[in-house]
N, C-alpha and C. Protein backbone atom coordinates (compact mmCIF):
# COMPACT_ATOMS: atom_id res chain seq x y z
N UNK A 1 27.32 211.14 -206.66
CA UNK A 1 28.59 210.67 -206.14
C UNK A 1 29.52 210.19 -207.25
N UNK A 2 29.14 209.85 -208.12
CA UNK A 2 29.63 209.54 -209.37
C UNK A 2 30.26 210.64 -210.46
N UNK A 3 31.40 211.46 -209.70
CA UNK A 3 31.31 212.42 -210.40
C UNK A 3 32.96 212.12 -211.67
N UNK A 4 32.78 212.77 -212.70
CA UNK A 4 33.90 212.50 -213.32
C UNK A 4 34.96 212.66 -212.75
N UNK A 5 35.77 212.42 -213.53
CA UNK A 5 37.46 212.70 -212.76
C UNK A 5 37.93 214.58 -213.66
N UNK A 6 38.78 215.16 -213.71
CA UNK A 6 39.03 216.16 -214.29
C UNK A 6 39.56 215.83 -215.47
N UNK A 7 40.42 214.17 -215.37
CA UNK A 7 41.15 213.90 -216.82
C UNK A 7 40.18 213.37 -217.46
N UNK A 8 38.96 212.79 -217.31
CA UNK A 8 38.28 212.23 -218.06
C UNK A 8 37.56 213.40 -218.71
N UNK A 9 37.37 214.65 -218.02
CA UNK A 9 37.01 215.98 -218.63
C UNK A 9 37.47 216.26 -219.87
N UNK A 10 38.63 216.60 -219.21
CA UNK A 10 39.28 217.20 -220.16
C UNK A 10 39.93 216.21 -221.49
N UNK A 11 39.67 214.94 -221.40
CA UNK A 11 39.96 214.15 -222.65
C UNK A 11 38.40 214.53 -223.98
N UNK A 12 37.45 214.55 -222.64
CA UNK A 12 36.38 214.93 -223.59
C UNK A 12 36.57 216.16 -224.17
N UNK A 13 37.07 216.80 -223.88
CA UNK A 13 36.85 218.26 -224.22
C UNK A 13 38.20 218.34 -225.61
N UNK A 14 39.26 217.73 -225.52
CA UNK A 14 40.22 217.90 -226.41
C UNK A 14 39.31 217.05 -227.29
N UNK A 15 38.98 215.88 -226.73
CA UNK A 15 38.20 215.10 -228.02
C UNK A 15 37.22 215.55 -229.10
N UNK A 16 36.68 216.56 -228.47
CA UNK A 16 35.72 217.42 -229.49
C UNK A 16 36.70 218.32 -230.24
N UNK A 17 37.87 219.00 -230.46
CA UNK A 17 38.18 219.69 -230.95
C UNK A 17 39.00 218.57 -232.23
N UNK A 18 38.76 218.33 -233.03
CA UNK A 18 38.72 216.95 -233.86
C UNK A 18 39.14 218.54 -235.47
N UNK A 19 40.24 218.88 -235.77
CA UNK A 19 40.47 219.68 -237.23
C UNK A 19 39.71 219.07 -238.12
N UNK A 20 39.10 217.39 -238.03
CA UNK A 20 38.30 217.03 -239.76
C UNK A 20 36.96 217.92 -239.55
N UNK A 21 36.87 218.53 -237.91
CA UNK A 21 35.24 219.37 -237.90
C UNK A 21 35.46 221.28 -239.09
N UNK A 22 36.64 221.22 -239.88
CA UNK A 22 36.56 222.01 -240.36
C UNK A 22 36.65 221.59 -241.81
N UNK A 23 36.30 221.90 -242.50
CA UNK A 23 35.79 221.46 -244.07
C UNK A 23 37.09 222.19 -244.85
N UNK A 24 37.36 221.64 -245.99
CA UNK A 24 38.20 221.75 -247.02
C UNK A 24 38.23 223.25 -247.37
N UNK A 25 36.97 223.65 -247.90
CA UNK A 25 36.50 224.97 -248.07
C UNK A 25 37.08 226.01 -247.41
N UNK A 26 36.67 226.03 -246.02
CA UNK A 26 37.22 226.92 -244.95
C UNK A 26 38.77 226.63 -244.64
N UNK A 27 39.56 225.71 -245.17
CA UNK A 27 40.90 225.74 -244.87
C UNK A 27 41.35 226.06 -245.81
N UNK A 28 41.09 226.20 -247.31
CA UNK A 28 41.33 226.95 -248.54
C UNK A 28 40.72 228.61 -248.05
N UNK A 29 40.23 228.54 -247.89
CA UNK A 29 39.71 230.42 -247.40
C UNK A 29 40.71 230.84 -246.28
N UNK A 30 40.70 229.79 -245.38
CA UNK A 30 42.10 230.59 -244.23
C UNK A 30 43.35 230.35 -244.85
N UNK A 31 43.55 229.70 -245.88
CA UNK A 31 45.30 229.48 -246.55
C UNK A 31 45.03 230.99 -247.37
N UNK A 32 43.92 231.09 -247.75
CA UNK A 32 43.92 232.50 -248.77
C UNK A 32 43.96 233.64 -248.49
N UNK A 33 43.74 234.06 -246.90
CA UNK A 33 43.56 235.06 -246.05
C UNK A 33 45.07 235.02 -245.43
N UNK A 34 45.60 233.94 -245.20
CA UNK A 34 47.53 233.61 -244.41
C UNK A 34 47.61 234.30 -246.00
N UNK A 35 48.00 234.13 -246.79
CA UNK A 35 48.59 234.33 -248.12
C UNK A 35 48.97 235.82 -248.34
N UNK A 36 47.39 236.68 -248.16
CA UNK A 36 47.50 237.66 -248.40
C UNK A 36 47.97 238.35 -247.18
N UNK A 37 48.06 237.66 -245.93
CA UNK A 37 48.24 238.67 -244.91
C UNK A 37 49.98 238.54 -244.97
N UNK A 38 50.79 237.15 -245.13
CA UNK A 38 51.87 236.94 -245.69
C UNK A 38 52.68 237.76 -246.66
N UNK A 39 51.66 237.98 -248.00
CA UNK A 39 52.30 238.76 -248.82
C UNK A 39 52.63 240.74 -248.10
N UNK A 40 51.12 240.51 -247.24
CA UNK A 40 51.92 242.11 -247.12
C UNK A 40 52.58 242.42 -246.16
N UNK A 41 53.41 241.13 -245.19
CA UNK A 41 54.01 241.12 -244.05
C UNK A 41 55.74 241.44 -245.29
N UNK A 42 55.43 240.09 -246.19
CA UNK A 42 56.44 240.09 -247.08
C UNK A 42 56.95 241.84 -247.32
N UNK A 43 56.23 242.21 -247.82
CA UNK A 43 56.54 243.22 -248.21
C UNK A 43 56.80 244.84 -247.17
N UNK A 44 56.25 244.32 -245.99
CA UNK A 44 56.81 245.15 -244.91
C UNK A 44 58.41 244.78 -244.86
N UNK A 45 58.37 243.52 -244.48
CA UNK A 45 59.60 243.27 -243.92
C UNK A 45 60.94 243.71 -244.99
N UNK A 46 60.48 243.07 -246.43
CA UNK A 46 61.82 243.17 -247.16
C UNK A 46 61.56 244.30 -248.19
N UNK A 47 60.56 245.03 -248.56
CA UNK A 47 60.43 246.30 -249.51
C UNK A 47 59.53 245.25 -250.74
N UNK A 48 59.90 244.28 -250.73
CA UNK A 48 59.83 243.52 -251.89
C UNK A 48 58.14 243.79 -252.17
N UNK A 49 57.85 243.85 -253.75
CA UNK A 49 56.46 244.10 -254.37
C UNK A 49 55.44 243.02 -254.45
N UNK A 50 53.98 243.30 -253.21
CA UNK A 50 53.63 241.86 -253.64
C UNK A 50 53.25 241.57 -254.97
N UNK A 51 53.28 242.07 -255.81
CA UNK A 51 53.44 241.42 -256.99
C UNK A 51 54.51 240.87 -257.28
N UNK A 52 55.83 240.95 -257.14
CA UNK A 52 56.50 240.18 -257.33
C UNK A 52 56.71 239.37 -256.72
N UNK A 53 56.13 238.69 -255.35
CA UNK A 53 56.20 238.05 -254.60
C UNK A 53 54.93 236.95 -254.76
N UNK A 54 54.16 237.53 -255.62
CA UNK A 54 52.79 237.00 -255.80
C UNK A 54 53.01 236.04 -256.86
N UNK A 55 53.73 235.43 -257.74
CA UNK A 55 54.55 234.10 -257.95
C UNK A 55 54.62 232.70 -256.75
N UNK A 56 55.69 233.34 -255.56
CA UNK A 56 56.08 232.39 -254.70
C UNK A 56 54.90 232.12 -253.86
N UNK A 57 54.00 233.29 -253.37
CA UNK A 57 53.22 232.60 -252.76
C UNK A 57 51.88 231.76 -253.60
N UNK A 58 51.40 231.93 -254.57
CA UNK A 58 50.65 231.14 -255.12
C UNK A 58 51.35 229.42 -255.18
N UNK A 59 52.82 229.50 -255.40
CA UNK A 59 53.31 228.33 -255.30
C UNK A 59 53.09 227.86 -253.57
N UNK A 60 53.51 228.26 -252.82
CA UNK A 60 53.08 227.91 -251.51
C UNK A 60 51.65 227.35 -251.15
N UNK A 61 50.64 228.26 -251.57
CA UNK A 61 49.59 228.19 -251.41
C UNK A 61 48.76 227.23 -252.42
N UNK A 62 49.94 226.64 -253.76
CA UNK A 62 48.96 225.50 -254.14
C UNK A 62 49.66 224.41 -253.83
N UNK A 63 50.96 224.27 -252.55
CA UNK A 63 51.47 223.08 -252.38
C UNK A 63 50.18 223.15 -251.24
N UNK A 64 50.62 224.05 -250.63
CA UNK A 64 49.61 223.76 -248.66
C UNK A 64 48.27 223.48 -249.23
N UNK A 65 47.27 223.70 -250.92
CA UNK A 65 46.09 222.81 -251.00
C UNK A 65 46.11 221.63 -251.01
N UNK A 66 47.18 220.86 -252.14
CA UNK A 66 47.58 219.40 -252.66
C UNK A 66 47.92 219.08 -251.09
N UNK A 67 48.67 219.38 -250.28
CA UNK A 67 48.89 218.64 -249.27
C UNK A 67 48.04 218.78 -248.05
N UNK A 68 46.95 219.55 -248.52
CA UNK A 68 45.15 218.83 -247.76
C UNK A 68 44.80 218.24 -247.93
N UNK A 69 44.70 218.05 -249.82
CA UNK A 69 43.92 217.47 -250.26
C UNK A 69 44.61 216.03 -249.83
N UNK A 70 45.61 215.92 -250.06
CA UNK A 70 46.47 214.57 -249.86
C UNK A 70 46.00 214.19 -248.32
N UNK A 71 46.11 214.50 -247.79
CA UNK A 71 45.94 214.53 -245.91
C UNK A 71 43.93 213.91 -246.07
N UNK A 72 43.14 214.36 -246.96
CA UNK A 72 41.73 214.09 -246.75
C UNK A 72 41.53 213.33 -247.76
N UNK A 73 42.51 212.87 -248.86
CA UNK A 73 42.00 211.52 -249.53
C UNK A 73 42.82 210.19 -248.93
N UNK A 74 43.71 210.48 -248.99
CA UNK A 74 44.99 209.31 -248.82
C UNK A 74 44.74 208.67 -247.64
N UNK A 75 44.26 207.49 -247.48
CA UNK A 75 44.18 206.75 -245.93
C UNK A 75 45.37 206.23 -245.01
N UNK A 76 46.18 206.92 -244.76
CA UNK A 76 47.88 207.31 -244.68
C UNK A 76 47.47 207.63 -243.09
N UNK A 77 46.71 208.60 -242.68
CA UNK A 77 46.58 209.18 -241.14
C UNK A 77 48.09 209.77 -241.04
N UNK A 78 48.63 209.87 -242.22
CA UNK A 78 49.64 211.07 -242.37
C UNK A 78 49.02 213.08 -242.17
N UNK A 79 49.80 213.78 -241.38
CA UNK A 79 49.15 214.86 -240.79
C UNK A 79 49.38 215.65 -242.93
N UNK A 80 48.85 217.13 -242.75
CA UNK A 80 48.62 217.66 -243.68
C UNK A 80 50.15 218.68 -243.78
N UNK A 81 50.33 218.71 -242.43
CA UNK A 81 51.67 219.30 -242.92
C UNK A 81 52.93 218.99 -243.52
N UNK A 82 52.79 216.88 -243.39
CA UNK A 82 53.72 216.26 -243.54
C UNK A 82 53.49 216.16 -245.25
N UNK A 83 52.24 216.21 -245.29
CA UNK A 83 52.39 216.17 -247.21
C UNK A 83 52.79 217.53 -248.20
N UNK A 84 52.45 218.59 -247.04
CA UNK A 84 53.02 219.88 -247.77
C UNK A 84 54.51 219.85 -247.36
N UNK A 85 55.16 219.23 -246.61
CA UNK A 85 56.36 219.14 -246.86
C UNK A 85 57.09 218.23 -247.40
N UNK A 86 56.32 217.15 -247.92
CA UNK A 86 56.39 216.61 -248.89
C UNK A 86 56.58 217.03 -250.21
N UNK A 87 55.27 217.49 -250.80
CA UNK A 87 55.52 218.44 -251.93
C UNK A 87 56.30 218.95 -252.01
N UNK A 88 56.38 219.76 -251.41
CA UNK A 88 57.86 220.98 -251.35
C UNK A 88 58.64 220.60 -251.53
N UNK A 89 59.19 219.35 -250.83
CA UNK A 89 60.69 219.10 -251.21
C UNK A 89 60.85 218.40 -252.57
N UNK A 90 59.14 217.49 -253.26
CA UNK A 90 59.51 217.41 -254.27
C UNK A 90 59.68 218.40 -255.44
N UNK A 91 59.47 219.51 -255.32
CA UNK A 91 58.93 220.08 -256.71
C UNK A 91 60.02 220.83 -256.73
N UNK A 92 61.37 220.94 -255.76
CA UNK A 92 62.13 221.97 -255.46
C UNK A 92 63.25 220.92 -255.55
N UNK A 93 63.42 219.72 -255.88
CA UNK A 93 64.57 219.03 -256.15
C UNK A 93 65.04 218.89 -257.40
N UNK A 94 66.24 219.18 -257.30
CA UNK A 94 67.12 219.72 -258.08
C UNK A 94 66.95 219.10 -259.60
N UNK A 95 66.49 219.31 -260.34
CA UNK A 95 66.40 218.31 -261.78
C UNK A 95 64.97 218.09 -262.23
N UNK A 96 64.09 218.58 -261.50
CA UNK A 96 62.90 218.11 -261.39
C UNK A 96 62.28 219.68 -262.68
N UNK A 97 61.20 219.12 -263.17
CA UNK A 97 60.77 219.77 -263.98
C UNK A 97 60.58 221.62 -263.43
N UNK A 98 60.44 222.48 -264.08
CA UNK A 98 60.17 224.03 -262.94
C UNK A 98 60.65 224.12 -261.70
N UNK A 99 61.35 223.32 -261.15
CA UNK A 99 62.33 223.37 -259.82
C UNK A 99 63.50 224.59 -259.72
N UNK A 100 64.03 225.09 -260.79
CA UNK A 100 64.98 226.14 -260.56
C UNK A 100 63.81 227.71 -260.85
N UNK A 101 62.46 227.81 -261.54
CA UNK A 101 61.60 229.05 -261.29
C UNK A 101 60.55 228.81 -260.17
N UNK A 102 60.88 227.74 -259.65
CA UNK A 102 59.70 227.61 -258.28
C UNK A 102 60.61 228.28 -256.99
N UNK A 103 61.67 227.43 -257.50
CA UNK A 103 62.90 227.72 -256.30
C UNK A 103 63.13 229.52 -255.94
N UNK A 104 63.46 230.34 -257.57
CA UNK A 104 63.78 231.30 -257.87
C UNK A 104 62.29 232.27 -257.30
N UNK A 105 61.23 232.06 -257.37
CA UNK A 105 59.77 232.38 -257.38
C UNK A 105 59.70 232.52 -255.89
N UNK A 106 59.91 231.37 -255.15
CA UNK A 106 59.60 231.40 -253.76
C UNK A 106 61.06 231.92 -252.68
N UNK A 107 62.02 232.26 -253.59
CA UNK A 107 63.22 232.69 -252.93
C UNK A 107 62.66 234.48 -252.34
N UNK A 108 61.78 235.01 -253.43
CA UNK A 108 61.34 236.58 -253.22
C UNK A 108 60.45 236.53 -251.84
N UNK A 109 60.53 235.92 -251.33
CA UNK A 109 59.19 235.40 -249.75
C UNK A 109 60.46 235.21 -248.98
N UNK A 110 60.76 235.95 -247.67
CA UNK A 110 61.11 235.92 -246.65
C UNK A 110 60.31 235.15 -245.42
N UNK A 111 61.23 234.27 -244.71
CA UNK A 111 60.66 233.04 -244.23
C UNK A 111 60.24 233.83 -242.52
N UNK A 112 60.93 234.62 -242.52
CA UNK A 112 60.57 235.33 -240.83
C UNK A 112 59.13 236.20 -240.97
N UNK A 113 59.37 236.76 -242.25
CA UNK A 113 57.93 237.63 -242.42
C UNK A 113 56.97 236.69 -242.57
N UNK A 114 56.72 235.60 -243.33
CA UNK A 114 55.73 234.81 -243.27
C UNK A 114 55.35 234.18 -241.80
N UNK A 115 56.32 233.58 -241.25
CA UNK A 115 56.45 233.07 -239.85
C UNK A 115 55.71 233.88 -239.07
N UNK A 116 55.98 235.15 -239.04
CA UNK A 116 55.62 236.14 -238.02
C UNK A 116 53.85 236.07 -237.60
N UNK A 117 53.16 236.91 -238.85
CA UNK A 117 52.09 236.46 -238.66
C UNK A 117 51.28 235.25 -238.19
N UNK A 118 51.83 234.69 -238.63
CA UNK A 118 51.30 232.82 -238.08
C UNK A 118 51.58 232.97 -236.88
N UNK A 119 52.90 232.77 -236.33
CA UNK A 119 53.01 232.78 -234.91
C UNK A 119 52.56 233.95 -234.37
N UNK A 120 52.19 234.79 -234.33
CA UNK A 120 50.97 236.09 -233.66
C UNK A 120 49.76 235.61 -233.68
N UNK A 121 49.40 234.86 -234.35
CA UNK A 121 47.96 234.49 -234.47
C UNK A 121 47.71 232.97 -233.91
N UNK A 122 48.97 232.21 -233.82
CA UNK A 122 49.04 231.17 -232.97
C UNK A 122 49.08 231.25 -231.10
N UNK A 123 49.46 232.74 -231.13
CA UNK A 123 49.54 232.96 -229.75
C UNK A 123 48.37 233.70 -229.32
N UNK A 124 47.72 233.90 -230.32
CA UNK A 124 46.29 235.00 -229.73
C UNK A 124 45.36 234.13 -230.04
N UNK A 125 45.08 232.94 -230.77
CA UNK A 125 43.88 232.20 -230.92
C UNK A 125 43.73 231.21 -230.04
N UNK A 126 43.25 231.99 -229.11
CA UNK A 126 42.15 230.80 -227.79
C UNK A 126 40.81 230.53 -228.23
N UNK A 127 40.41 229.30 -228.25
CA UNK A 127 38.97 228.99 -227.98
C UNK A 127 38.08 229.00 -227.28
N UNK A 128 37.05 228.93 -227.29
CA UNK A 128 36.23 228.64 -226.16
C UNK A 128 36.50 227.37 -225.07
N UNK A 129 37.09 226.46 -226.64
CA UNK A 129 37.64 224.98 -225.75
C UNK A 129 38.60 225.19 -224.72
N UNK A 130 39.61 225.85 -225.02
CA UNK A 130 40.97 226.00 -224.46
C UNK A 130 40.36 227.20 -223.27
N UNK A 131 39.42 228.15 -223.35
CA UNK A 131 39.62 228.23 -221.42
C UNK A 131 38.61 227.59 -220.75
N UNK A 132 38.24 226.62 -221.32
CA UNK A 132 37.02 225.60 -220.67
C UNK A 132 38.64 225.02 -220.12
N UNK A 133 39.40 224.83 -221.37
CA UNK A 133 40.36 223.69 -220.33
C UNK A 133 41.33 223.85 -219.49
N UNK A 134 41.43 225.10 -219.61
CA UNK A 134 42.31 226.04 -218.24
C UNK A 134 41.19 226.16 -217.14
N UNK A 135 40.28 226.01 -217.29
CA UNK A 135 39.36 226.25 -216.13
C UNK A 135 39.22 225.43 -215.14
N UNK A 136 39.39 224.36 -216.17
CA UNK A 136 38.95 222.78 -215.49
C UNK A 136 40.42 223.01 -214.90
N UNK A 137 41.19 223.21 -215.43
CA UNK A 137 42.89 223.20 -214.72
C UNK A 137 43.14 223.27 -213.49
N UNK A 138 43.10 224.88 -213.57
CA UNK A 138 42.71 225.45 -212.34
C UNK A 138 44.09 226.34 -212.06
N UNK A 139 44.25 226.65 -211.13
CA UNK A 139 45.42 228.03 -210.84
C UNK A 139 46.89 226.66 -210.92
N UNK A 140 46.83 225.89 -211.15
CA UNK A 140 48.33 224.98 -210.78
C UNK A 140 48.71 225.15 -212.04
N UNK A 141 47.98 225.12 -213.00
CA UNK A 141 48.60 225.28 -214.51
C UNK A 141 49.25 226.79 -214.81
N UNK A 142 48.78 227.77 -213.96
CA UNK A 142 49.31 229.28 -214.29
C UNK A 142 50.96 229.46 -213.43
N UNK A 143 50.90 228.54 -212.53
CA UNK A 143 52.43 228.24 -211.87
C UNK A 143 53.28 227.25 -212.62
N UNK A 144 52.77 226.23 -213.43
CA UNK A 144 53.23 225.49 -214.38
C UNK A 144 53.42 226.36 -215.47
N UNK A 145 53.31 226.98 -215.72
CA UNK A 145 53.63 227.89 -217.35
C UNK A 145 54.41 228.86 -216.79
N UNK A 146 54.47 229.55 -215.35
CA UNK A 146 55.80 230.35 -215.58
C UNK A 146 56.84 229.61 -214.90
N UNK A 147 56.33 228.46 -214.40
CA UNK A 147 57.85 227.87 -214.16
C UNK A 147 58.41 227.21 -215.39
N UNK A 148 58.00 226.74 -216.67
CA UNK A 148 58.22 226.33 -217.81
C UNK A 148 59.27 228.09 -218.69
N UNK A 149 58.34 229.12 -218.73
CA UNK A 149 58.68 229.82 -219.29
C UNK A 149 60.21 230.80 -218.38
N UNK A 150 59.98 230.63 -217.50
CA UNK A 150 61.09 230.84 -216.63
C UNK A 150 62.47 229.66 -216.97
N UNK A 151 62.22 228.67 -216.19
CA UNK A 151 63.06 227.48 -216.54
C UNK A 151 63.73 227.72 -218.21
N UNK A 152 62.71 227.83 -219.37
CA UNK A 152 63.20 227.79 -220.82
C UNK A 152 64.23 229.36 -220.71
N UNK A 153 63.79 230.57 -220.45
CA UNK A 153 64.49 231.98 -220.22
C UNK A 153 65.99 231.85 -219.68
N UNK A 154 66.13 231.04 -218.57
CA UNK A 154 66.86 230.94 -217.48
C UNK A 154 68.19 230.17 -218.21
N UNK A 155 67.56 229.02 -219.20
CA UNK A 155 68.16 227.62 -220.20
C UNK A 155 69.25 228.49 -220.98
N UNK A 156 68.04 229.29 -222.05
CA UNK A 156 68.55 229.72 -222.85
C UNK A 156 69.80 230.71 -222.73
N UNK A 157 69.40 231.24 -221.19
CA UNK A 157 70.40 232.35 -220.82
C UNK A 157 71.81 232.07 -220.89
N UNK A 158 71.56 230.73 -219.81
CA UNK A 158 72.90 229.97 -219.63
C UNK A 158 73.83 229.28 -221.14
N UNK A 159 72.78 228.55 -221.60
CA UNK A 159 73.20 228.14 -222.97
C UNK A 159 74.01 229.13 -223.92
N UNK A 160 73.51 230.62 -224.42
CA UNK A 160 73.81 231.51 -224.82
C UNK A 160 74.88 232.16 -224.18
N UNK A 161 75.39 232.06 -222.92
CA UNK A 161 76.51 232.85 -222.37
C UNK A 161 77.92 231.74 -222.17
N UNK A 162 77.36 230.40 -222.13
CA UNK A 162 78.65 229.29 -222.41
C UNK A 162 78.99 229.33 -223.66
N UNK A 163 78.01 229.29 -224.50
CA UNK A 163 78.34 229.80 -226.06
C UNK A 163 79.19 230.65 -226.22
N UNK A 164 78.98 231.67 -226.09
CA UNK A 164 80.02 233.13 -226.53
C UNK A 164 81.33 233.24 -225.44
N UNK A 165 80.95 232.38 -223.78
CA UNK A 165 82.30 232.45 -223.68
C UNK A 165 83.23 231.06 -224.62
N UNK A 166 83.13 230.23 -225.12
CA UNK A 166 83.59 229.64 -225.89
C UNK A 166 84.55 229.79 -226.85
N UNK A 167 83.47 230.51 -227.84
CA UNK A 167 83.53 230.80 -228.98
C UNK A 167 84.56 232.40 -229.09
N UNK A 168 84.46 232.98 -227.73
CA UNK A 168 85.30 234.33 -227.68
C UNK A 168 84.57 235.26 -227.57
């Protein structure tokens, strides 16, 4: 008779999915695998040679380490993305030592081609966790996501057509 509730479920279940359960190692191996799959998106998208592109992303790819590493020493409970954007903006301000060949280096990297991949692989990586937690859901969450994705379609529509009548 004592049976859980569904939110107490599902708190357990997000609670296990905890990112410190993945080791330093393996997030240097998936930044190195984004890198290369990056460079040859790079080079679909803009012609550009990953070798010549293979400059900017090594710079990318040794801010996004320092700002792990920063995220797993620093007792901050600052996230890891906030220190790679940290970095970044320091090493790319204006006056700062190699700031105009980091700048120049990572200008050859197109920001949609990098994007792309990530977000394809952000939309195809389900876990095991995540349809445990649609399960527990149940069919009300599959009417909640197209009334969300509808509602946002519907937003944007309107937004976008007051715009341009506006603007002419």
């Amino acid at each position: 008779m004592n049976r859980p509730s569904a939110h107490v479920q599902l708190s357990e279940i997000v609670k296990d999915e905890d990112d410190t359960s993945i080791g330093l190692v393996e997030k240097t191996a998936m930044l190195l695998v984004a890198c290369l799959i990056g460079l040859a998106a790079n080079w679909a998208a803009t012609g550009t040679a990953p070798l010549a592109a293979l400059p900017g992303m090594a710079i990318l790819f040794a801010a996004s380490l320092a700002g792990l590493l920063l995220a797993a020493i620093v007792p901050l409970r600052l996230p890891a993305v906030a220190w790679v954007s940290l970095i970044a903006i320091l090493i790319t301000i204006p006056g700062m030592p190699g700031a105009a060949f980091i700048t120049e280096a990572v200008g050859q990297l197109n920001f949609l081609a990098l994007a792309t991949p990530a977000l394809a692989y952000g939309g195809l990586a389900l876990t095991q966790k995540e349809f445990s937690i649609a399960r527990h859901s149940g069919w009300k969450i599959v009417i909640v996501a197209i009334c969300v994705m509808f509602g946002t379609y519907i937003g944007s529509v309107i937004i976008a057509d007051l715009t341009l009548r506006i603007t002419g």
